[in-house]
C-alpha atoms as a PDB file:
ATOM      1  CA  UNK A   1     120.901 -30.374  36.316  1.00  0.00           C
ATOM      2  CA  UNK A   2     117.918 -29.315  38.485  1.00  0.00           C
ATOM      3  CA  UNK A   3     115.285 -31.767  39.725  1.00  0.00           C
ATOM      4  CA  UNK A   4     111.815 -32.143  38.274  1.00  0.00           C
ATOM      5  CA  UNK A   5     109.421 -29.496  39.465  1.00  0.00           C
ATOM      6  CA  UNK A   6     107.446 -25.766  38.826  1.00  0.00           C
ATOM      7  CA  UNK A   7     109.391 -23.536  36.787  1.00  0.00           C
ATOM      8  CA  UNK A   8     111.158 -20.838  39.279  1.00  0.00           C
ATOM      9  CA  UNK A   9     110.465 -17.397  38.179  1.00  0.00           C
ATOM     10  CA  UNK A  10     113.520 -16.085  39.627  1.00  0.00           C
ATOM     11  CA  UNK A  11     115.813 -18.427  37.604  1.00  0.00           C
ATOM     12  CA  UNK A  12     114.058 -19.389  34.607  1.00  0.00           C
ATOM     13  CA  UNK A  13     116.758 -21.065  32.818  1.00  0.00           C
ATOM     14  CA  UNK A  14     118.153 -22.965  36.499  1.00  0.00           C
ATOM     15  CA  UNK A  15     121.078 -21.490  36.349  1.00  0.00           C
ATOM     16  CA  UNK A  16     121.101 -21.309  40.456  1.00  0.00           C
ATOM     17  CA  UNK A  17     120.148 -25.063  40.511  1.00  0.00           C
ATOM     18  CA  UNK A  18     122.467 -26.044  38.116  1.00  0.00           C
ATOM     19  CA  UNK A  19     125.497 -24.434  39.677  1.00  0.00           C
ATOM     20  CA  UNK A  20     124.361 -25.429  43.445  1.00  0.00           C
ATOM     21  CA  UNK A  21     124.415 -29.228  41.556  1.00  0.00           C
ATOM     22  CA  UNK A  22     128.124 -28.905  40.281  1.00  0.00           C
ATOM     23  CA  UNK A  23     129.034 -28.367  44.325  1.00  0.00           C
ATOM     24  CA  UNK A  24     130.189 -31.486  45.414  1.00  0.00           C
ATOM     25  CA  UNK A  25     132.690 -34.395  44.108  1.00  0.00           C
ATOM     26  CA  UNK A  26     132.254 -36.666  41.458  1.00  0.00           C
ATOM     27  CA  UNK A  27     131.254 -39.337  43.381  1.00  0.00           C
ATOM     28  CA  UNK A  28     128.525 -37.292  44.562  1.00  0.00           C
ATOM     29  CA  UNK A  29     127.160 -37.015  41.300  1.00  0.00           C
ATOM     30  CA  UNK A  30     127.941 -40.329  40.265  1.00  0.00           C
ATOM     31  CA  UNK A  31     125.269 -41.261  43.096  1.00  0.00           C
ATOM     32  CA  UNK A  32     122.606 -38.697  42.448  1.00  0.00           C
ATOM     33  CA  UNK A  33     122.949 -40.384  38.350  1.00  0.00           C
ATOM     34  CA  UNK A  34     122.311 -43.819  39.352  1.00  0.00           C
ATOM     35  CA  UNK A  35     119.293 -42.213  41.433  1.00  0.00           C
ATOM     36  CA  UNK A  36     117.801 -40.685  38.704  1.00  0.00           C
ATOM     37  CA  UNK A  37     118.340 -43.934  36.509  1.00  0.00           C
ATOM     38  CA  UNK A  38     115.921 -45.887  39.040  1.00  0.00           C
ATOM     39  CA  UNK A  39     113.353 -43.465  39.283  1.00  0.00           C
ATOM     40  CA  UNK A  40     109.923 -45.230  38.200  1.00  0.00           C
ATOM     41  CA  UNK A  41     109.095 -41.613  36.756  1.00  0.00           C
ATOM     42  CA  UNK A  42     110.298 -39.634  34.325  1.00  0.00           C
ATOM     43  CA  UNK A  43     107.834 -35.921  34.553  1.00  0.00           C
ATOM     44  CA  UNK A  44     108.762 -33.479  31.553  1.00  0.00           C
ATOM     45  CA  UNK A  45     108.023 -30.547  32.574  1.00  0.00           C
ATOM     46  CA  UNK A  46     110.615 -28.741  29.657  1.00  0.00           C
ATOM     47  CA  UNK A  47     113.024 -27.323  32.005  1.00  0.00           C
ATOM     48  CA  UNK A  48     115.259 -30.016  33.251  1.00  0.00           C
ATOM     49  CA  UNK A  49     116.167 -33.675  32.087  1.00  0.00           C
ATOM     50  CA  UNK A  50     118.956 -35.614  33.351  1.00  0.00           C
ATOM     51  CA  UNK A  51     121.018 -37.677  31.644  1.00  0.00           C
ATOM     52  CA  UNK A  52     119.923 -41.106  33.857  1.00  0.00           C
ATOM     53  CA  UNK A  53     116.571 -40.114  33.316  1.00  0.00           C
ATOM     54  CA  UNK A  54     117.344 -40.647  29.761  1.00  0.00           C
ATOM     55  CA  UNK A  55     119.024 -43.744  29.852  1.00  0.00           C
ATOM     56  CA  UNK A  56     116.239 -45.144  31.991  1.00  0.00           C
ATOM     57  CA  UNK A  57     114.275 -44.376  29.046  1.00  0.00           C
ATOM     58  CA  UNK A  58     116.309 -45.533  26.862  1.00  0.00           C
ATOM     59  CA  UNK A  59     117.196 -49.052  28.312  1.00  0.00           C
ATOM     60  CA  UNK A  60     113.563 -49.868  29.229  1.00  0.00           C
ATOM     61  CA  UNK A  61     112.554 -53.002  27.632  1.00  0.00           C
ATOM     62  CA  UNK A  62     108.715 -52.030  27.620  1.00  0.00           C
ATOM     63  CA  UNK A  63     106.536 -49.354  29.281  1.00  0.00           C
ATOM     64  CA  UNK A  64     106.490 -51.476  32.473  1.00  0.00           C
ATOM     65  CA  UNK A  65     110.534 -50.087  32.622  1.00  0.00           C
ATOM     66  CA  UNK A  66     109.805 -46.751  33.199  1.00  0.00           C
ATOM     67  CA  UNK A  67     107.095 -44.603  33.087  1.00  0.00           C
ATOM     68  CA  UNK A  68     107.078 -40.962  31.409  1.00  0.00           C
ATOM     69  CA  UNK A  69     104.211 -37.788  31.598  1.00  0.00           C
ATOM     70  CA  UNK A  70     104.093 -35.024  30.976  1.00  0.00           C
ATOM     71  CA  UNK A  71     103.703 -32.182  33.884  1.00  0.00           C
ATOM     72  CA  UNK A  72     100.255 -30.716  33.202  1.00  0.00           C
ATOM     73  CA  UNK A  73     101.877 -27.271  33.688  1.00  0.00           C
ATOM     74  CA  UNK A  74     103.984 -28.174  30.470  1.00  0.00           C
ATOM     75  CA  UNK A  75     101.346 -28.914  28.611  1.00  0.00           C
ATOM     76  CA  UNK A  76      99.833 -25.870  27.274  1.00  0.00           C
ATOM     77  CA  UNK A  77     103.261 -24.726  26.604  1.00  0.00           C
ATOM     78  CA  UNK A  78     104.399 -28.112  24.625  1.00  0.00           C
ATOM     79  CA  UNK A  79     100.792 -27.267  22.887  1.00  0.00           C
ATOM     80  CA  UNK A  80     101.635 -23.783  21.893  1.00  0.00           C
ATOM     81  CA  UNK A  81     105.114 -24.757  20.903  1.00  0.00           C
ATOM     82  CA  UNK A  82     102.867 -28.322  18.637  1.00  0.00           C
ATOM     83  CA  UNK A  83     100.605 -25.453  16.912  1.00  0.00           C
ATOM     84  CA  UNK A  84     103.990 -22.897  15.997  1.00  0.00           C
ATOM     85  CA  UNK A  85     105.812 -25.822  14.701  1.00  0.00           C
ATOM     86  CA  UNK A  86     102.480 -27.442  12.629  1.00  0.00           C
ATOM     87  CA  UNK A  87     102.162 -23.335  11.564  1.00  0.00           C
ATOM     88  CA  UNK A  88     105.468 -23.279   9.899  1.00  0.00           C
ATOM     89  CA  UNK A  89     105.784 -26.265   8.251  1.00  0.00           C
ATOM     90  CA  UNK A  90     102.386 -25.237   6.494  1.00  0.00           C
ATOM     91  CA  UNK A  91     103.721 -22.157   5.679  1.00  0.00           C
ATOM     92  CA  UNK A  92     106.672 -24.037   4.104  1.00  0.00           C
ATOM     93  CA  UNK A  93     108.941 -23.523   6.716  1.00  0.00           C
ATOM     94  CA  UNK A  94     111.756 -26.033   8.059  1.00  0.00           C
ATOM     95  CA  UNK A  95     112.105 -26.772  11.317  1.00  0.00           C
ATOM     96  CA  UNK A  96     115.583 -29.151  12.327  1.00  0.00           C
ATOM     97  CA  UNK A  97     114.594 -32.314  13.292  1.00  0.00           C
ATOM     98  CA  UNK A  98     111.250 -32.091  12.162  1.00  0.00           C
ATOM     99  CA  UNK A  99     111.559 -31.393   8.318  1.00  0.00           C
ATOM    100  CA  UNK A 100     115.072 -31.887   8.054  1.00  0.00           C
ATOM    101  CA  UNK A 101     117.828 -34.386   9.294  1.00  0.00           C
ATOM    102  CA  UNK A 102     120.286 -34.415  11.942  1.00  0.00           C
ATOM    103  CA  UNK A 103     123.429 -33.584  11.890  1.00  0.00           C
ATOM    104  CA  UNK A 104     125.827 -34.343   8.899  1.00  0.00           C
ATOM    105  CA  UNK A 105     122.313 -34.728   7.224  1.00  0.00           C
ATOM    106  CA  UNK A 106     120.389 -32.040   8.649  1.00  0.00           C
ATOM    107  CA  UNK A 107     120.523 -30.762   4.373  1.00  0.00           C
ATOM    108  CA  UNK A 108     118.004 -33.294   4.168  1.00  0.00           C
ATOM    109  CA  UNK A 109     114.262 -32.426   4.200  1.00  0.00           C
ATOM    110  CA  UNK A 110     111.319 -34.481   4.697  1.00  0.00           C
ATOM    111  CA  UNK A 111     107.434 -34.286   5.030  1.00  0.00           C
ATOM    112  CA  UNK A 112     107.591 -37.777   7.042  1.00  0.00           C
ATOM    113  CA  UNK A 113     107.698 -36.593  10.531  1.00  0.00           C
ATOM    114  CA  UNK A 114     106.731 -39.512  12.321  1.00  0.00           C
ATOM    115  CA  UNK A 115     109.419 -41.527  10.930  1.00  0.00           C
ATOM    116  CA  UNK A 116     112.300 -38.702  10.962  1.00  0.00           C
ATOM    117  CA  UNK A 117     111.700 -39.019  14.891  1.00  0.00           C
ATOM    118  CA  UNK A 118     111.731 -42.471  15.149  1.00  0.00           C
ATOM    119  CA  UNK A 119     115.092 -42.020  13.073  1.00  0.00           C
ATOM    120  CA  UNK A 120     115.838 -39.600  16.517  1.00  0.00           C
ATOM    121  CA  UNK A 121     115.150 -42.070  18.675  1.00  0.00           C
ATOM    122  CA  UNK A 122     117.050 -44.640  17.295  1.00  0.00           C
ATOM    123  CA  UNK A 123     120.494 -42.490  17.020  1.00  0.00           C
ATOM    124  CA  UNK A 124     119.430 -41.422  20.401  1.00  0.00           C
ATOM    125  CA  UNK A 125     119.906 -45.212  21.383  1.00  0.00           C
ATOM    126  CA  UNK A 126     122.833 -45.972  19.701  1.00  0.00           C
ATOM    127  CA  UNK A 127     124.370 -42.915  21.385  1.00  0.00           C
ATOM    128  CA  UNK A 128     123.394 -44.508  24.675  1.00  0.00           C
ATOM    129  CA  UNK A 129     124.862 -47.294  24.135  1.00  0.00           C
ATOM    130  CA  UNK A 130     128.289 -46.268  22.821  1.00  0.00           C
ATOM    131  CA  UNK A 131     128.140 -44.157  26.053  1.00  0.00           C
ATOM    132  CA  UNK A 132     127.910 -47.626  27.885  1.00  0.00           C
ATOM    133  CA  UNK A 133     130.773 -49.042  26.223  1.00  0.00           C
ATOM    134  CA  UNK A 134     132.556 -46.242  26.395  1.00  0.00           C
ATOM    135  CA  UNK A 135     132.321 -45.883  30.227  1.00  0.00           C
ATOM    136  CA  UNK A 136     132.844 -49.772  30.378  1.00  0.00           C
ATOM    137  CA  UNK A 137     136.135 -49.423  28.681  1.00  0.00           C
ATOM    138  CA  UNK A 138     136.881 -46.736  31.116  1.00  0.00           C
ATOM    139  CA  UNK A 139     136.183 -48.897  34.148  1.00  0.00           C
ATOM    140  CA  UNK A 140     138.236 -51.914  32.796  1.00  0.00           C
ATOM    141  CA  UNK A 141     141.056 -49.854  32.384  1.00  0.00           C
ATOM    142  CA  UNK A 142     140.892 -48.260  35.718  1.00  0.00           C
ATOM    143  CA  UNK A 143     140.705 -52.146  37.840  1.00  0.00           C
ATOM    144  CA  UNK A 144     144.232 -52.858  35.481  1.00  0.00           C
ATOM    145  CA  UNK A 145     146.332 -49.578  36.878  1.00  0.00           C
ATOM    146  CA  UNK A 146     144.475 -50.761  39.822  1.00  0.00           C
ATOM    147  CA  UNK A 147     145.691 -54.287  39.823  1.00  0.00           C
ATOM    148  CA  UNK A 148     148.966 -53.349  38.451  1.00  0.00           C
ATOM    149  CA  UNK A 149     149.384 -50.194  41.444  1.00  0.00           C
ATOM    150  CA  UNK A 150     148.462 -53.398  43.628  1.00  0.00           C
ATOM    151  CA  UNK A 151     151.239 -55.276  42.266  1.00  0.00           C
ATOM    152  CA  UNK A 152     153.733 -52.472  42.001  1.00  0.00           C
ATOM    153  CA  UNK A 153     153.543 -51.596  45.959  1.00  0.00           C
ATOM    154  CA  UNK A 154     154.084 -55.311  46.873  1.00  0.00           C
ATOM    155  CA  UNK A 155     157.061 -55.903  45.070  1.00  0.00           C
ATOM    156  CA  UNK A 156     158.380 -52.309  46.356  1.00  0.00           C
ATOM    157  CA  UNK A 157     157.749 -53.822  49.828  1.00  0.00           C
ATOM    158  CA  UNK A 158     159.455 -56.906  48.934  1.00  0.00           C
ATOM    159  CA  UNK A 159     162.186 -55.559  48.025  1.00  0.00           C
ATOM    160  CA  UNK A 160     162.591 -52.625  50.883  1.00  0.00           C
ATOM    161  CA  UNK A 161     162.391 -56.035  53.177  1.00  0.00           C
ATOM    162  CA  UNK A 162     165.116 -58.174  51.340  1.00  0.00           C
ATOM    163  CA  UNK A 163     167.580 -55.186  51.493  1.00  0.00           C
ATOM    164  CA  UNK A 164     166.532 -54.363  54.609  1.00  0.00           C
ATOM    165  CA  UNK A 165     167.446 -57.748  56.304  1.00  0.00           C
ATOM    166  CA  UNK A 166     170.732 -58.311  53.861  1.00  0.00           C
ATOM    167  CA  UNK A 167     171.813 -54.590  55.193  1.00  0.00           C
ATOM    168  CA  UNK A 168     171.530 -55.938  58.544  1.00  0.00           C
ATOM    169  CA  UNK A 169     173.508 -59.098  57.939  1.00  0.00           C
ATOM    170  CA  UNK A 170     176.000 -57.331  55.660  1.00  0.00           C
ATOM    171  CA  UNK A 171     176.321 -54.082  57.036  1.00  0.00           C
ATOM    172  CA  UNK A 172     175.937 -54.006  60.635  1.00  0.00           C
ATOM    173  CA  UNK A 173     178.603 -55.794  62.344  1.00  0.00           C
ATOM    174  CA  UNK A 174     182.379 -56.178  61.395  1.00  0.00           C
ATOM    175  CA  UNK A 175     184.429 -59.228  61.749  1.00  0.00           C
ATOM    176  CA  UNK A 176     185.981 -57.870  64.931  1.00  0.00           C
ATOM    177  CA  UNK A 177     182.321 -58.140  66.657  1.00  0.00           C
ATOM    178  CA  UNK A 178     182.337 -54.323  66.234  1.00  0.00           C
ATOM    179  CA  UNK A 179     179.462 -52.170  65.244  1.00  0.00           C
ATOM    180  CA  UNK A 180     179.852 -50.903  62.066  1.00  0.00           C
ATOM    181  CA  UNK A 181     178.985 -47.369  60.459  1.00  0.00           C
ATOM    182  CA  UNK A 182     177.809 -48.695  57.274  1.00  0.00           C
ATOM    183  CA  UNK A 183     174.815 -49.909  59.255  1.00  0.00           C
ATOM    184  CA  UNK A 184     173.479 -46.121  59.077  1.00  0.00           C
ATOM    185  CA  UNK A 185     173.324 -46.391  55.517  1.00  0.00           C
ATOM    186  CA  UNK A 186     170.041 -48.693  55.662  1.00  0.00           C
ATOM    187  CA  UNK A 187     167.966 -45.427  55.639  1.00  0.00           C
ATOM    188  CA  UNK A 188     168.981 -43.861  52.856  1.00  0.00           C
ATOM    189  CA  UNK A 189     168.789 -47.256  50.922  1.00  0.00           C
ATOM    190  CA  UNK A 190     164.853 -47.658  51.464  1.00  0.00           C
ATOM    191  CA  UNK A 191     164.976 -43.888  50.326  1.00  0.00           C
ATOM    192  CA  UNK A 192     166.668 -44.830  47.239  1.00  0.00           C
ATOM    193  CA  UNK A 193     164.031 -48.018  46.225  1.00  0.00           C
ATOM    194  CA  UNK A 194     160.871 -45.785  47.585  1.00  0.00           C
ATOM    195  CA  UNK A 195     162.584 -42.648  44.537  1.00  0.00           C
ATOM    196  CA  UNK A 196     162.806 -45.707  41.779  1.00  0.00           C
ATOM    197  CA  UNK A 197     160.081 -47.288  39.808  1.00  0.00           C
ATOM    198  CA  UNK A 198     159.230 -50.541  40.346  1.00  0.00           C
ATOM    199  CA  UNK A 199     158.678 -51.667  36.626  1.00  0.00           C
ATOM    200  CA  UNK A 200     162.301 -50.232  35.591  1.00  0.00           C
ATOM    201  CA  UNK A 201     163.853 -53.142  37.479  1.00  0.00           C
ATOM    202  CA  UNK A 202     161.268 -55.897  38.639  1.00  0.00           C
ATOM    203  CA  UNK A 203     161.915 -57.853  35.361  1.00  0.00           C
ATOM    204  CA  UNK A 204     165.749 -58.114  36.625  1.00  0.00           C
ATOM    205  CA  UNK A 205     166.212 -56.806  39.803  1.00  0.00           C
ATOM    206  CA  UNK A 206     169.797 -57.095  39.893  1.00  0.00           C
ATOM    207  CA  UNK A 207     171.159 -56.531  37.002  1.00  0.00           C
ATOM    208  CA  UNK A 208     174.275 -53.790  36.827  1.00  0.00           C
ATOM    209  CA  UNK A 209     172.421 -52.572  33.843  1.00  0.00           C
ATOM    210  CA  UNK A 210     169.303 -51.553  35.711  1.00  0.00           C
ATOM    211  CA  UNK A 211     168.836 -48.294  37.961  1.00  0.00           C
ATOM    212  CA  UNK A 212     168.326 -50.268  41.340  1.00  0.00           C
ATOM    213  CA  UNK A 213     171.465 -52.274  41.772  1.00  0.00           C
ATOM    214  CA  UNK A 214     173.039 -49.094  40.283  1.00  0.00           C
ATOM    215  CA  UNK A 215     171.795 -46.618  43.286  1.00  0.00           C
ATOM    216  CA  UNK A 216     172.227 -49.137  45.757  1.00  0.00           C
ATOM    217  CA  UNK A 217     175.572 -49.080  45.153  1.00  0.00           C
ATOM    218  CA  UNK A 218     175.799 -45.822  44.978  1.00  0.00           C
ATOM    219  CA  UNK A 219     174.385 -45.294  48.405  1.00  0.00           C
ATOM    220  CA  UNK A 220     177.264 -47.370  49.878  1.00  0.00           C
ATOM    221  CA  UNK A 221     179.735 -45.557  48.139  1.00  0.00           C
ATOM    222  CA  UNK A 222     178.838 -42.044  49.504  1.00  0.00           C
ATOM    223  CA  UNK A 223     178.693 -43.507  52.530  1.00  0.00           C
ATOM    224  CA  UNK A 224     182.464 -44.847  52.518  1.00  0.00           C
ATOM    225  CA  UNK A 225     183.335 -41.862  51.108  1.00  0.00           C
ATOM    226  CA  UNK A 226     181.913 -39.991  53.607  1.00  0.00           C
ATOM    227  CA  UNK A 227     182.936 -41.917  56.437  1.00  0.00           C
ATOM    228  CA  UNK A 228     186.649 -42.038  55.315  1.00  0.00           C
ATOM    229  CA  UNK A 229     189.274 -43.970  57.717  1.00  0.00           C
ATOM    230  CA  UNK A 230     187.303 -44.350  60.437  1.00  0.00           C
ATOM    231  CA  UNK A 231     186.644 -48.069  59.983  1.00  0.00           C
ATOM    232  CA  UNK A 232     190.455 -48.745  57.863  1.00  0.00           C
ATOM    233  CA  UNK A 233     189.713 -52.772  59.055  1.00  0.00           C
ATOM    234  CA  UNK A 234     186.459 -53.354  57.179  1.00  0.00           C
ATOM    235  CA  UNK A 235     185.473 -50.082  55.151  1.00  0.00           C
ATOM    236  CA  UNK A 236     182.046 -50.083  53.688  1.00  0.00           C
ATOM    237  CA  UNK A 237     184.135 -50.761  50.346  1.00  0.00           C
ATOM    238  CA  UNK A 238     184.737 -54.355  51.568  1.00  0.00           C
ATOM    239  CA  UNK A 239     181.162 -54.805  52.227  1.00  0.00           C
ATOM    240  CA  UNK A 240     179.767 -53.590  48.730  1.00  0.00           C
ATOM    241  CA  UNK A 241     180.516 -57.282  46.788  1.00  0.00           C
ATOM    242  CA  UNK A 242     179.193 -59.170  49.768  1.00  0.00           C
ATOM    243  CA  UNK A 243     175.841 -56.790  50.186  1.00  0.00           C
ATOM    244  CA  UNK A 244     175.431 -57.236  46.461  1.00  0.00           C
ATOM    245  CA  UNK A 245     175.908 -61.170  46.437  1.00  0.00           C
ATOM    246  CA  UNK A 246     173.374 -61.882  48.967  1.00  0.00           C
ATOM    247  CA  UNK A 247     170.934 -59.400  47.041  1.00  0.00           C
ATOM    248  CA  UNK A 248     171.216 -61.412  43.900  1.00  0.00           C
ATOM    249  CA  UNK A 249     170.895 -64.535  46.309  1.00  0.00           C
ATOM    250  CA  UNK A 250     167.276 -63.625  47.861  1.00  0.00           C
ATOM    251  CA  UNK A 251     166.293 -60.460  46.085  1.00  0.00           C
ATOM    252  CA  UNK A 252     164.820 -62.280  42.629  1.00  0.00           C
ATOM    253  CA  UNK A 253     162.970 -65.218  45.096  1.00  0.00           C
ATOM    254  CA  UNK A 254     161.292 -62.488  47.339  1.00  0.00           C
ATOM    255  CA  UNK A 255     159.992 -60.714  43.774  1.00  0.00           C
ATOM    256  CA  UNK A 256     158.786 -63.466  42.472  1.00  0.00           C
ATOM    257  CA  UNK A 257     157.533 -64.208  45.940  1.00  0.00           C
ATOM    258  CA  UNK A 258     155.406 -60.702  45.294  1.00  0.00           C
ATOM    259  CA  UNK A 259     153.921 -61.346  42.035  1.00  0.00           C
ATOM    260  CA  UNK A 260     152.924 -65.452  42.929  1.00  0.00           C
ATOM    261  CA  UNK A 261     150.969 -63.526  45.850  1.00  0.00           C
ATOM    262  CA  UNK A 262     149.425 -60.600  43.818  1.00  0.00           C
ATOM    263  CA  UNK A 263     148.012 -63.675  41.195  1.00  0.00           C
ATOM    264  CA  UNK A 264     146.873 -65.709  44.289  1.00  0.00           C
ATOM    265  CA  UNK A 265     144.741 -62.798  45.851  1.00  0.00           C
ATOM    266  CA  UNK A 266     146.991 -63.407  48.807  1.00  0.00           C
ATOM    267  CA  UNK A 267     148.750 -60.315  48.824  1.00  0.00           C
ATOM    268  CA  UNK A 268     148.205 -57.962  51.458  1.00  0.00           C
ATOM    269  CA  UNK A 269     146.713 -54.231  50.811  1.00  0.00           C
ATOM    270  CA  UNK A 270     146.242 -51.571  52.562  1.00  0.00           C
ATOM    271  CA  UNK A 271     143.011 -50.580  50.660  1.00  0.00           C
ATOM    272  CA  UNK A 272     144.531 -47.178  49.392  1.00  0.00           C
ATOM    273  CA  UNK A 273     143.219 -48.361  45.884  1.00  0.00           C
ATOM    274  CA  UNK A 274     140.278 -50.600  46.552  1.00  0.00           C
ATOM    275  CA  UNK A 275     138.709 -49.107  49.096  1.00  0.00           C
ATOM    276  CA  UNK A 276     137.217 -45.839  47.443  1.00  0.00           C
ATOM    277  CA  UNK A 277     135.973 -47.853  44.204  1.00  0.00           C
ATOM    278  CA  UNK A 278     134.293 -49.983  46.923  1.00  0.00           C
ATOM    279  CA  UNK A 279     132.371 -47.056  48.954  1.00  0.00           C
ATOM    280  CA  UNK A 280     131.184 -46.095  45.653  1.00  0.00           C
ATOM    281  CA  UNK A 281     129.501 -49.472  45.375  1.00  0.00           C
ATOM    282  CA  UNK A 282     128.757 -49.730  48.876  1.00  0.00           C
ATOM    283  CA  UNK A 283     124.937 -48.516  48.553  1.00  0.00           C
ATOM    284  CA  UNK A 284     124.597 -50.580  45.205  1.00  0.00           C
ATOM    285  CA  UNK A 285     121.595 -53.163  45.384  1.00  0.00           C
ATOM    286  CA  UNK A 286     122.410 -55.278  42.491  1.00  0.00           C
ATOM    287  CA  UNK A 287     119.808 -53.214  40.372  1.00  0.00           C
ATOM    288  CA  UNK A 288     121.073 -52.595  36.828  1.00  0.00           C
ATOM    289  CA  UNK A 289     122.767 -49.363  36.359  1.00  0.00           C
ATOM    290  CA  UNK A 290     123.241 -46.863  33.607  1.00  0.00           C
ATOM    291  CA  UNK A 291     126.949 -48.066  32.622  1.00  0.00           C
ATOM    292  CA  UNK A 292     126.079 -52.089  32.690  1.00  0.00           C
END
């Protein structure tokens, strides 16, 4: 929404403002909320009222909390608009929110004015703070995929390391001394853990039943396969059980390695996650904000 300020002729209803406003990312407007929620002044000048301008309202305690005028350019029109409204209901007339109810009970009519807009007020709160919880609720679920995300790339790393050192005790050399060609498999294993997800396996890592121990050894076996005769002392076929032994030797330690870490805060991270919740903080002094 536009800021507080003189009417402009030109775009009387702010559509301009309002569309220059939605340029920009969320974050962006995240910011310019929270500014409007600390503003010491609220001005109604009946052409613009943000939504942290309400809740600054709303949350204040007492009129030291916030203060709210109205723009003296408003006023005769808030009068005209008083004298139409106390015109019709003279008349007879019935005017939403004034003579009747809201809502589901806007059927409802009244000649208690005064108290039908306290009524406003008060659903007016309660909206406000539904909004609060809802947004909390929002923000609790977005640190768990965080923490979980967290704990998902560490175990993936774990794991890419553990098969990465068995492949090189397993696959590299043959019992001749000899290089081996299964040693140029170790690529396209990382490529297989990086294409599986973490939480199909990382209750049992190596169980036969489970996708990882299942492409694994499918990598090897294209890879003999492929390579044919050209190893016919130690194939890659020989070195499938003894790969797969020393994986369900280390691999379930080095997991539960992972998650110990993760629970510990010791973990590393490369602050892919963290970091943008934390530049959205970054400027926050401690004051309350509109989703506490």
């Amino acid at each position: 929404m536009a800021g507080n300020g003189p009417i402009n002729k030109e775009d009387p209803l702010n559509w301009g403002a309002a569309a220059a406003e939605m340029a920009g990312s969320h974050l962006d407007e995240v910011k310019r909320m929270v500014a409007q929620f600390r503003e010491p002044l609220v001005k109604i000048q009946g052409a613009t009222l943000r939504v942290g301008q309400v809740a600054a309202v709303a949350q204040a305690k007492d009129a030291a909390g916030v203060a709210v005028e109205l723009d003296e350019e408003a006023r005769p029109r808030v009068k005209a608009s008083s004298e139409w409204i106390l015109n019709c209901i003279a008349h007879g007339g019935d005017i939403y929110g004034v003579t009747t109810g809201f809502g589901g009970t806007s059927h409802r009519r009244t000649k208690d004015g005064p108290a039908l807009q306290v009524e406003l007020l008060r659903k007016t709160l309660e909206a406000v703070d539904i909004l609060k919880l809802m947004t909390s609720t929002y923000i609790v679920a977005l640190c768990q995929a965080v923490d979980l995300r967290h704990l998902e790339e560490n175990i993936k790393s774990s794991v890419k390391n553990c098969v990465t050192q068995v492949a090189k005790k397993v696959l590299t050399m043959n019992p001749t001394g000899d290089l081996s060609s299964a040693r140029f498999s170790e690529k396209n294993l990382l490529t297989a853990i990086d294409r599986e997800a973490v939480f199909s396996y990382a209750d049992d890592p190596c169980s036969a039943n489970y996708p990882l121990m299942q492409k694994l050894r499918a990598v090897l076996v294209e890879h003999a396969l492929t390579s044919g005769d050209a190893e016919p002392e130690a194939s890659v076929f020989s070195k499938i059980t003894k790969f797969e032994e020393e994986l369900r030797s280390a691999l379930p330690r080095e997991i539960e390695a992972a998650r110990v870490a993760v629970a510990n805060g010791t973990a590393p991270a490369r602050g892919k996650l963290i970091d943008p919740m934390l530049d959205c903080l970054k400027e926050w002094n401690g004051e309350p904000l509109p989703i506490n």
